[in-house]
PDB file of N, CA and C in Angstrom:
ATOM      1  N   UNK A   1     -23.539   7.399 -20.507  1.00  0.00           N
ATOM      2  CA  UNK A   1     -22.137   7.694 -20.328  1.00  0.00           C
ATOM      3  C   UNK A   1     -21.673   7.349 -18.906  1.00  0.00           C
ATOM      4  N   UNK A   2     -22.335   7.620 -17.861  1.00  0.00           N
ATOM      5  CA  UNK A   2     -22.136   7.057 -16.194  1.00  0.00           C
ATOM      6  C   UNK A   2     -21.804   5.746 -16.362  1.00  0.00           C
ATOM      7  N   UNK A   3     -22.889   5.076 -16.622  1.00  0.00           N
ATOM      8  CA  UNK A   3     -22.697   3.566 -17.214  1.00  0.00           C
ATOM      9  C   UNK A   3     -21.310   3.036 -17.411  1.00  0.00           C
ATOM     10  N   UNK A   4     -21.098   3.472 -18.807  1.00  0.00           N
ATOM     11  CA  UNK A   4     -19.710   3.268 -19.389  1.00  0.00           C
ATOM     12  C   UNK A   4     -18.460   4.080 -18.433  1.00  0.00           C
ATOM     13  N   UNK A   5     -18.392   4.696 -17.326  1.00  0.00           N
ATOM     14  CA  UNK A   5     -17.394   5.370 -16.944  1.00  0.00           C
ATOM     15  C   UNK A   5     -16.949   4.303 -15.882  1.00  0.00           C
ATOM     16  N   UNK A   6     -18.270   3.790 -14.852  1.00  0.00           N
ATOM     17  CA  UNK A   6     -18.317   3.018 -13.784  1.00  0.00           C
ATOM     18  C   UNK A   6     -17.779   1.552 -13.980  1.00  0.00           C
ATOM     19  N   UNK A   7     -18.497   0.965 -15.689  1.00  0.00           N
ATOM     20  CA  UNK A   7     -17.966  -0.197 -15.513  1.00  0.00           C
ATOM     21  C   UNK A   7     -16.263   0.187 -16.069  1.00  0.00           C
ATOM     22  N   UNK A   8     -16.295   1.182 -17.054  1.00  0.00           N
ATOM     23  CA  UNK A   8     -14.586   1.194 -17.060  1.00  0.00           C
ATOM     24  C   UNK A   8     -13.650   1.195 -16.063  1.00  0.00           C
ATOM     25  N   UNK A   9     -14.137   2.132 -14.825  1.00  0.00           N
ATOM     26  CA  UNK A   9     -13.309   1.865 -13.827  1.00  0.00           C
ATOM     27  C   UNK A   9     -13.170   1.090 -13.140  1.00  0.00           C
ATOM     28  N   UNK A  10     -14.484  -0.385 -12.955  1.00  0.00           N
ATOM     29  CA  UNK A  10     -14.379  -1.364 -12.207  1.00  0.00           C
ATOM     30  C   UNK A  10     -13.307  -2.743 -13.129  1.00  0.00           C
ATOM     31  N   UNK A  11     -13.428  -2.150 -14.325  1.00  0.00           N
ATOM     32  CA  UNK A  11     -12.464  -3.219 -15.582  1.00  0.00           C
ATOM     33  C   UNK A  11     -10.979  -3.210 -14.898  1.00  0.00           C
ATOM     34  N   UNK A  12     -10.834  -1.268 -14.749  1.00  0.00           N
ATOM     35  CA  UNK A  12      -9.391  -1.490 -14.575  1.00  0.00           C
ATOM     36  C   UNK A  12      -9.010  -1.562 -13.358  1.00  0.00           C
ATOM     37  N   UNK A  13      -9.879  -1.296 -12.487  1.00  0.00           N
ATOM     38  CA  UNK A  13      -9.176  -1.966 -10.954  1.00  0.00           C
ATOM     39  C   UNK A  13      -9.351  -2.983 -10.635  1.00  0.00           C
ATOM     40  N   UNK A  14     -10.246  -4.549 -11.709  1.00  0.00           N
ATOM     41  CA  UNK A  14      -9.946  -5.959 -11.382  1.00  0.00           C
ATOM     42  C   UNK A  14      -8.440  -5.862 -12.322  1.00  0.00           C
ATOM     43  N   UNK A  15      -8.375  -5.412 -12.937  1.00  0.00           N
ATOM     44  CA  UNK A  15      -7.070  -5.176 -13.798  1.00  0.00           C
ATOM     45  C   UNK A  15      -5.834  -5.572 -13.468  1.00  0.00           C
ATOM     46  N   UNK A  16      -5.738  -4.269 -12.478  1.00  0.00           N
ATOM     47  CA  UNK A  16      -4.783  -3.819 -11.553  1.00  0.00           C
ATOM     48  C   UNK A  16      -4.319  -4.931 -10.588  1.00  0.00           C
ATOM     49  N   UNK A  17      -5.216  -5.742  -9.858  1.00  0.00           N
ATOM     50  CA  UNK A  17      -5.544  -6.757  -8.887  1.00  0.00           C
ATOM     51  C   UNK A  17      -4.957  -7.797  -9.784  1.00  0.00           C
ATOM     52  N   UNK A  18      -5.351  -8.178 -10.885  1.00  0.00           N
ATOM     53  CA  UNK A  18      -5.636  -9.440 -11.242  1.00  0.00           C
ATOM     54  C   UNK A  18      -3.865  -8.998 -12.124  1.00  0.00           C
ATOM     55  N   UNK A  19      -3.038  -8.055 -12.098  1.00  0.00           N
ATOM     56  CA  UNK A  19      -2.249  -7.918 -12.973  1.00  0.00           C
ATOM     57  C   UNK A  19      -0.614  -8.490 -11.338  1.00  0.00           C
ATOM     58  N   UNK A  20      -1.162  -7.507 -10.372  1.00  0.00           N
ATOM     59  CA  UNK A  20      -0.226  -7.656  -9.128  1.00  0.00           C
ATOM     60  C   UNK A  20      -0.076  -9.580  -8.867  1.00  0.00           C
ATOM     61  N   UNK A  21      -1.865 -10.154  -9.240  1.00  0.00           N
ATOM     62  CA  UNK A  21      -1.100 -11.387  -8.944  1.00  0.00           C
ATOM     63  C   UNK A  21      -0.721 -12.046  -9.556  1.00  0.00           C
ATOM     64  N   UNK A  22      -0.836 -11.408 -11.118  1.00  0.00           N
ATOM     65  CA  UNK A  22       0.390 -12.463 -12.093  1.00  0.00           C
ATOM     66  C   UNK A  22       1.563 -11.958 -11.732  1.00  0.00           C
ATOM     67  N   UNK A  23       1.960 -10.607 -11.471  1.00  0.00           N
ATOM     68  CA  UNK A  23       3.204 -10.592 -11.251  1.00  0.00           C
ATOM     69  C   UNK A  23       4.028 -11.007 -10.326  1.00  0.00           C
ATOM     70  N   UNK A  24       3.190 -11.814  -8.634  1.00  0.00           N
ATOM     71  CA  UNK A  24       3.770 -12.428  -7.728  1.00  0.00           C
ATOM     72  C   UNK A  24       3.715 -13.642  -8.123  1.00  0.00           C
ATOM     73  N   UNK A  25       2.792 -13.989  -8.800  1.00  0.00           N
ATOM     74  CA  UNK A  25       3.095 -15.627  -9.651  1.00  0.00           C
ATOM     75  C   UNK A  25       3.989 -15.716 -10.729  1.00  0.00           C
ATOM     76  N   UNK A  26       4.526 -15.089 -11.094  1.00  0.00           N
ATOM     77  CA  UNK A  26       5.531 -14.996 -12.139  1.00  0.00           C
ATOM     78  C   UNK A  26       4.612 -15.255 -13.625  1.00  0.00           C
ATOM     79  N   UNK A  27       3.480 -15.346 -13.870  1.00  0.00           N
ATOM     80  CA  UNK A  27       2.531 -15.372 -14.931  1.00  0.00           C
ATOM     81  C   UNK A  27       2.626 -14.648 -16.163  1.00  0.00           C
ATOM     82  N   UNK A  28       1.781 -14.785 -16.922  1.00  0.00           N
ATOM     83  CA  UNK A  28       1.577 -13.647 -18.203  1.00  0.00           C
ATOM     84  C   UNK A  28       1.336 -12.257 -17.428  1.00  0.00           C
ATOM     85  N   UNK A  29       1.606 -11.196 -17.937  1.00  0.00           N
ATOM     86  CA  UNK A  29       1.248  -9.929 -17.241  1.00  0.00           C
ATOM     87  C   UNK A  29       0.400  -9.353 -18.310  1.00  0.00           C
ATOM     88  N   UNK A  30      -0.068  -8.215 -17.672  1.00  0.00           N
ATOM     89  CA  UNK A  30      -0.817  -7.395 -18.850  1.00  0.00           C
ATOM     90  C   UNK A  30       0.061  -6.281 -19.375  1.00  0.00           C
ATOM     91  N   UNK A  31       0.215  -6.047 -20.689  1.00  0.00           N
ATOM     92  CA  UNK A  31       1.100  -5.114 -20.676  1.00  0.00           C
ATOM     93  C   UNK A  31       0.391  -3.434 -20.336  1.00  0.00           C
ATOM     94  N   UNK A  32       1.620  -2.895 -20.280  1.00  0.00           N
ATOM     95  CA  UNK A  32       1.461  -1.399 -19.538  1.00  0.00           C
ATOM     96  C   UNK A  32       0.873  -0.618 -20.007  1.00  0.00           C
ATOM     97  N   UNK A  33       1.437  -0.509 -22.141  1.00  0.00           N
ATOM     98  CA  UNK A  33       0.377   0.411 -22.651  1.00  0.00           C
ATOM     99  C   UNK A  33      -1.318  -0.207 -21.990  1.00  0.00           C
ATOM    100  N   UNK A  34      -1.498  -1.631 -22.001  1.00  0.00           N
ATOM    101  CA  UNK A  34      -2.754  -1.362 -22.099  1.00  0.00           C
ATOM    102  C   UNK A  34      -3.765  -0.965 -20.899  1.00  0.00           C
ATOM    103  N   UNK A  35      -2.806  -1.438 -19.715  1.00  0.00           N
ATOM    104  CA  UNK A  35      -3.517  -0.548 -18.711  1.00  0.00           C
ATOM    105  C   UNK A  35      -3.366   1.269 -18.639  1.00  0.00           C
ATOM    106  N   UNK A  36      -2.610   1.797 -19.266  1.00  0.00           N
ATOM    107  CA  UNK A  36      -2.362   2.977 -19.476  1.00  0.00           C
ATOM    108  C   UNK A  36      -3.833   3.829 -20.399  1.00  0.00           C
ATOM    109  N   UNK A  37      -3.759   2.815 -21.508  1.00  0.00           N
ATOM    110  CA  UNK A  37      -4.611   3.007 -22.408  1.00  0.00           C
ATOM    111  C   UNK A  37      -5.950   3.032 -21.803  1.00  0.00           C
ATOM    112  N   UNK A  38      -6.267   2.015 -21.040  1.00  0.00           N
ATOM    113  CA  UNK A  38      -7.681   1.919 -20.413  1.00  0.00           C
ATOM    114  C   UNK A  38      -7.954   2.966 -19.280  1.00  0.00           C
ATOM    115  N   UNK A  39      -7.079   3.669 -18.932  1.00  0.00           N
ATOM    116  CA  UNK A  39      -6.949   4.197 -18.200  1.00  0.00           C
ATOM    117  C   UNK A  39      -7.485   5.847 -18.741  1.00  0.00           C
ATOM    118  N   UNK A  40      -6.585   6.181 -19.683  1.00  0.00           N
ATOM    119  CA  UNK A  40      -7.050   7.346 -20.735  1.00  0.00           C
ATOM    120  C   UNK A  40      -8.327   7.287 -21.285  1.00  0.00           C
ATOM    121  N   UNK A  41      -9.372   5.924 -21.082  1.00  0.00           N
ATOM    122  CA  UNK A  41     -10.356   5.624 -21.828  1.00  0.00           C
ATOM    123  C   UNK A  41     -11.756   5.879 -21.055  1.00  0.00           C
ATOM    124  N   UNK A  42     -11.086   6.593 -19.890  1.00  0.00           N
ATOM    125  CA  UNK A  42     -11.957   6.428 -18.349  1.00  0.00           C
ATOM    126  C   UNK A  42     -11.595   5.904 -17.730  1.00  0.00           C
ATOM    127  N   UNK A  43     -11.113   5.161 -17.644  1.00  0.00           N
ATOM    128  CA  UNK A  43     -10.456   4.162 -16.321  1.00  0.00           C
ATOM    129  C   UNK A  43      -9.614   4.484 -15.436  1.00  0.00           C
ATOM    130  N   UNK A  44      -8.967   5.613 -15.705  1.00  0.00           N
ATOM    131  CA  UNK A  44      -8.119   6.312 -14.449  1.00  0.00           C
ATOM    132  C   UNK A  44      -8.539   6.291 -12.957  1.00  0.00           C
ATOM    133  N   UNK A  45      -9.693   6.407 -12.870  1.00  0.00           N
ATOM    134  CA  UNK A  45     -10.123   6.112 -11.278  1.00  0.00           C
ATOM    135  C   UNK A  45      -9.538   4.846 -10.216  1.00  0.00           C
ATOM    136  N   UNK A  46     -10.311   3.876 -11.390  1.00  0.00           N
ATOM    137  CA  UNK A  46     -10.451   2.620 -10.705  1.00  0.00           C
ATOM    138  C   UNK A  46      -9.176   2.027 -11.077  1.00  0.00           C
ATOM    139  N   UNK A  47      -8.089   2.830 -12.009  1.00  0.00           N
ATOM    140  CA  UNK A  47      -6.443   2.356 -12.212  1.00  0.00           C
ATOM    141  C   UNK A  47      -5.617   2.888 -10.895  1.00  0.00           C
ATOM    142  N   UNK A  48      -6.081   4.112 -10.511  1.00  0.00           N
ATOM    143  CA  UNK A  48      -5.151   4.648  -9.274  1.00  0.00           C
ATOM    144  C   UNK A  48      -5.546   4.149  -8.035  1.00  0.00           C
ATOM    145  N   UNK A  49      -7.139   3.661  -7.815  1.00  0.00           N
ATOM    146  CA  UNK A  49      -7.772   2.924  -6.858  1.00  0.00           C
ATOM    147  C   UNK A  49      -6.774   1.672  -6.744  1.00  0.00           C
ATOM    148  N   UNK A  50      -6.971   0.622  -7.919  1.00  0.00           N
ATOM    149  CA  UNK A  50      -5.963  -0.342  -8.082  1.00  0.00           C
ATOM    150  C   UNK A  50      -4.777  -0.523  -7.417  1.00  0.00           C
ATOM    151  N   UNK A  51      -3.951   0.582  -8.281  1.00  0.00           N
ATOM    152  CA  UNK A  51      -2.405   0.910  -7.568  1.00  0.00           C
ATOM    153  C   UNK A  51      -2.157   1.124  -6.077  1.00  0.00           C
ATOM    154  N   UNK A  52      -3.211   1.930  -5.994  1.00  0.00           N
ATOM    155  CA  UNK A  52      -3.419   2.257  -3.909  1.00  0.00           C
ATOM    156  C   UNK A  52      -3.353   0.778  -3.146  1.00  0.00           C
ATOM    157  N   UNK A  53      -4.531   0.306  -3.291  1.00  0.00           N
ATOM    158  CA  UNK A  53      -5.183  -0.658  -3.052  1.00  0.00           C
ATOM    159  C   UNK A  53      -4.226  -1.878  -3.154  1.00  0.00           C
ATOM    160  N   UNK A  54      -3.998  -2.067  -4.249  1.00  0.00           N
ATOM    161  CA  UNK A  54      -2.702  -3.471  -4.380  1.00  0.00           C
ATOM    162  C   UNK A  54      -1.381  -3.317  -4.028  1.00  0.00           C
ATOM    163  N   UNK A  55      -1.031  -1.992  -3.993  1.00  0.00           N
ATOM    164  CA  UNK A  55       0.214  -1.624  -4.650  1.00  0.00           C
ATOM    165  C   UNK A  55       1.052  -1.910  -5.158  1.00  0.00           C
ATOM    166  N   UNK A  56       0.435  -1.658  -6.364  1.00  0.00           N
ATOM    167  CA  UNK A  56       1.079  -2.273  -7.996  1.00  0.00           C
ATOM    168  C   UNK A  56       1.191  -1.084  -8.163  1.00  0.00           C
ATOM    169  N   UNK A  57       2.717  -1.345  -9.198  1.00  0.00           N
ATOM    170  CA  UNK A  57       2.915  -0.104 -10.509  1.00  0.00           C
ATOM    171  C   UNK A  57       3.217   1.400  -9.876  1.00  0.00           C
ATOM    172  N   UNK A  58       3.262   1.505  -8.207  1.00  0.00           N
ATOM    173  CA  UNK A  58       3.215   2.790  -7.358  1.00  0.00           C
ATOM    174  C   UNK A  58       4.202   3.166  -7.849  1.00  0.00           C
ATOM    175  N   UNK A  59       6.053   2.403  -8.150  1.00  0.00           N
ATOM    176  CA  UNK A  59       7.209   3.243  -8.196  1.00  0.00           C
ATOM    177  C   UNK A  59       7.760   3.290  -9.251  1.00  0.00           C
ATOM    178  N   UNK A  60       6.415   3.385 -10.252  1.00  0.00           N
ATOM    179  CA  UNK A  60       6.725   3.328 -11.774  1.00  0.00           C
ATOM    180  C   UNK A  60       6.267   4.710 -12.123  1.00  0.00           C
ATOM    181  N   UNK A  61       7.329   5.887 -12.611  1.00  0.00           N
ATOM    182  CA  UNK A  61       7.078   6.846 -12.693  1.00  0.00           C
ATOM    183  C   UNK A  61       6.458   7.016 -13.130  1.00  0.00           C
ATOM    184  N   UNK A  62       5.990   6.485 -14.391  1.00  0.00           N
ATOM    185  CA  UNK A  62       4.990   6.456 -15.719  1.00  0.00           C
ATOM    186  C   UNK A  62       3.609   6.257 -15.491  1.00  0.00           C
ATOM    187  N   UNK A  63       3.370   5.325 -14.629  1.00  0.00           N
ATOM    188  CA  UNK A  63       2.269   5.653 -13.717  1.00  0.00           C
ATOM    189  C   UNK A  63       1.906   6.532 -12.526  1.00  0.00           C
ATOM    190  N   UNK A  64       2.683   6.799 -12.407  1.00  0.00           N
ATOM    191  CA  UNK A  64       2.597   8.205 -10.838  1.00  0.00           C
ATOM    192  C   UNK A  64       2.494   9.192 -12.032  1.00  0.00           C
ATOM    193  N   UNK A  65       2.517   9.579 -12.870  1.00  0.00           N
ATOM    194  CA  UNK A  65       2.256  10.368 -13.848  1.00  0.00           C
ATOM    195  C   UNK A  65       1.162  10.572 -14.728  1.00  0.00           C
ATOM    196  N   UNK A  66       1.076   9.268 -15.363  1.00  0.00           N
ATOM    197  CA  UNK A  66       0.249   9.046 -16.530  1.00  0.00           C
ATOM    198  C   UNK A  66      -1.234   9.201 -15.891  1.00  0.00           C
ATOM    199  N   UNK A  67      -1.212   8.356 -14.687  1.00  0.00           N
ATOM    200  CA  UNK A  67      -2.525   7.893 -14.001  1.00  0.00           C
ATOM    201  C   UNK A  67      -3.270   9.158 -13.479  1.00  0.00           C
ATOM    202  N   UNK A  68      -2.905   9.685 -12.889  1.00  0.00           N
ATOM    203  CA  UNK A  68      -3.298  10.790 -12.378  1.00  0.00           C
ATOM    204  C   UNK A  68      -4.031  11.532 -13.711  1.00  0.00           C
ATOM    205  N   UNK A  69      -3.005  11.964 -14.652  1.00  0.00           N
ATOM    206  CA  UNK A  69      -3.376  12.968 -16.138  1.00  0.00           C
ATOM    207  C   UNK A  69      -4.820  12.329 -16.263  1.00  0.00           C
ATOM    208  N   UNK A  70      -4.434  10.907 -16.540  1.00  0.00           N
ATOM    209  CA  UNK A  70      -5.546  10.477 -17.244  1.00  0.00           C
ATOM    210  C   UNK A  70      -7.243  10.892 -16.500  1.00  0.00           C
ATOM    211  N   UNK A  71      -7.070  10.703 -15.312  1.00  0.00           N
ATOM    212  CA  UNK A  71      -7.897  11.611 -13.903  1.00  0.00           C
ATOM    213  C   UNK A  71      -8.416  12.776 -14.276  1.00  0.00           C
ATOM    214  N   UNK A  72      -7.521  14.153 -14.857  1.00  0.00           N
ATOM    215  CA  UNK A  72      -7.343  14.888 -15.030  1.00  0.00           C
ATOM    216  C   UNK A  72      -8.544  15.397 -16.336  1.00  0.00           C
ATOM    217  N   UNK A  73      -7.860  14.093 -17.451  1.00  0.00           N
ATOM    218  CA  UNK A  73      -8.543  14.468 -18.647  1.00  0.00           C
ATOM    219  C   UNK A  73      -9.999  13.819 -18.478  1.00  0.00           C
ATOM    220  N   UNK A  74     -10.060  13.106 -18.002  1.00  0.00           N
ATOM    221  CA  UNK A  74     -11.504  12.480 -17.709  1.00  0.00           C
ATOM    222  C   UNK A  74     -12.598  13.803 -17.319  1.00  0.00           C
ATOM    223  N   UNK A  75     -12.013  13.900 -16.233  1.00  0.00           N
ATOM    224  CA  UNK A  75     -12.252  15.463 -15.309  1.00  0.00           C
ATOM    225  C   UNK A  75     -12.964  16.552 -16.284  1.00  0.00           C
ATOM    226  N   UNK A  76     -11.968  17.007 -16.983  1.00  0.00           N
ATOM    227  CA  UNK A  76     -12.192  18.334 -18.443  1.00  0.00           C
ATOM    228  C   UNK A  76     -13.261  17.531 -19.239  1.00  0.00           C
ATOM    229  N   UNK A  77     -13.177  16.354 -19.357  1.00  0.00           N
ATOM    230  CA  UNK A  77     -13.704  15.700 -20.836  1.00  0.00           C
ATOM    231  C   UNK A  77     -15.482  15.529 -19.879  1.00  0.00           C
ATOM    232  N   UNK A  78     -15.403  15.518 -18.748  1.00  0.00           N
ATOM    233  CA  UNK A  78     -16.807  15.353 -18.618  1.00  0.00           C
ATOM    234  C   UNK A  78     -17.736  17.004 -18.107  1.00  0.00           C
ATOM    235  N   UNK A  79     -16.431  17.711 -17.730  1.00  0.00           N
ATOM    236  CA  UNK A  79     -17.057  19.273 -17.568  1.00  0.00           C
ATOM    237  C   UNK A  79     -17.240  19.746 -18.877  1.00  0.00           C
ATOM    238  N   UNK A  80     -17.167  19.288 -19.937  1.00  0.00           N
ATOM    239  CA  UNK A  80     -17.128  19.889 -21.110  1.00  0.00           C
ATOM    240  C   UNK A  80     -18.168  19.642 -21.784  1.00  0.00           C
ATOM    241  N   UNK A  81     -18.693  18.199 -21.404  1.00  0.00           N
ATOM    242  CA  UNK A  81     -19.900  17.839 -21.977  1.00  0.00           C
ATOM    243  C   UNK A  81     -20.960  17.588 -20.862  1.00  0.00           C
TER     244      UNK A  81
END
């Protein structure tokens, strides 16, 4: 389960990176559910790392929100087991 938590969070903070420079290239983007989604999946770490780090997606409420929770539930979901 470490395994799978570490590489999830390293998925979504090339994500994050690799999403800021399609959006200064005017490129395909990734859409939001799915960084959201990956994010809820474990990936919340390395999604808010991302956002810090690039600063992408910072003044998108939905992420100043979502990202964090998802943190949150990761948090419970691994004290639980």
């Amino acid at each position: 389960m470490l395994n799978y938590i570490i590489v999830i969070n390293i998925i979504c903070f090339i994500l994050m990176g690799f999403d800021k420079y399609q959006a200064i290239h005017n490129n395909y983007r990734i859409p939001e559910v799915t960084l959201i989604t990956l994010s809820f999946l474990g990936g919340g770490i390395g999604s808010f790392l991302g956002m810090k780090i690039f600063h992408h997606k910072t003044k998108k409420l939905k992420f100043q929100i979502l990202i964090p929770l998802s943190i949150l539930f990761l948090i419970i979901f691994i004290m639980k087991y």
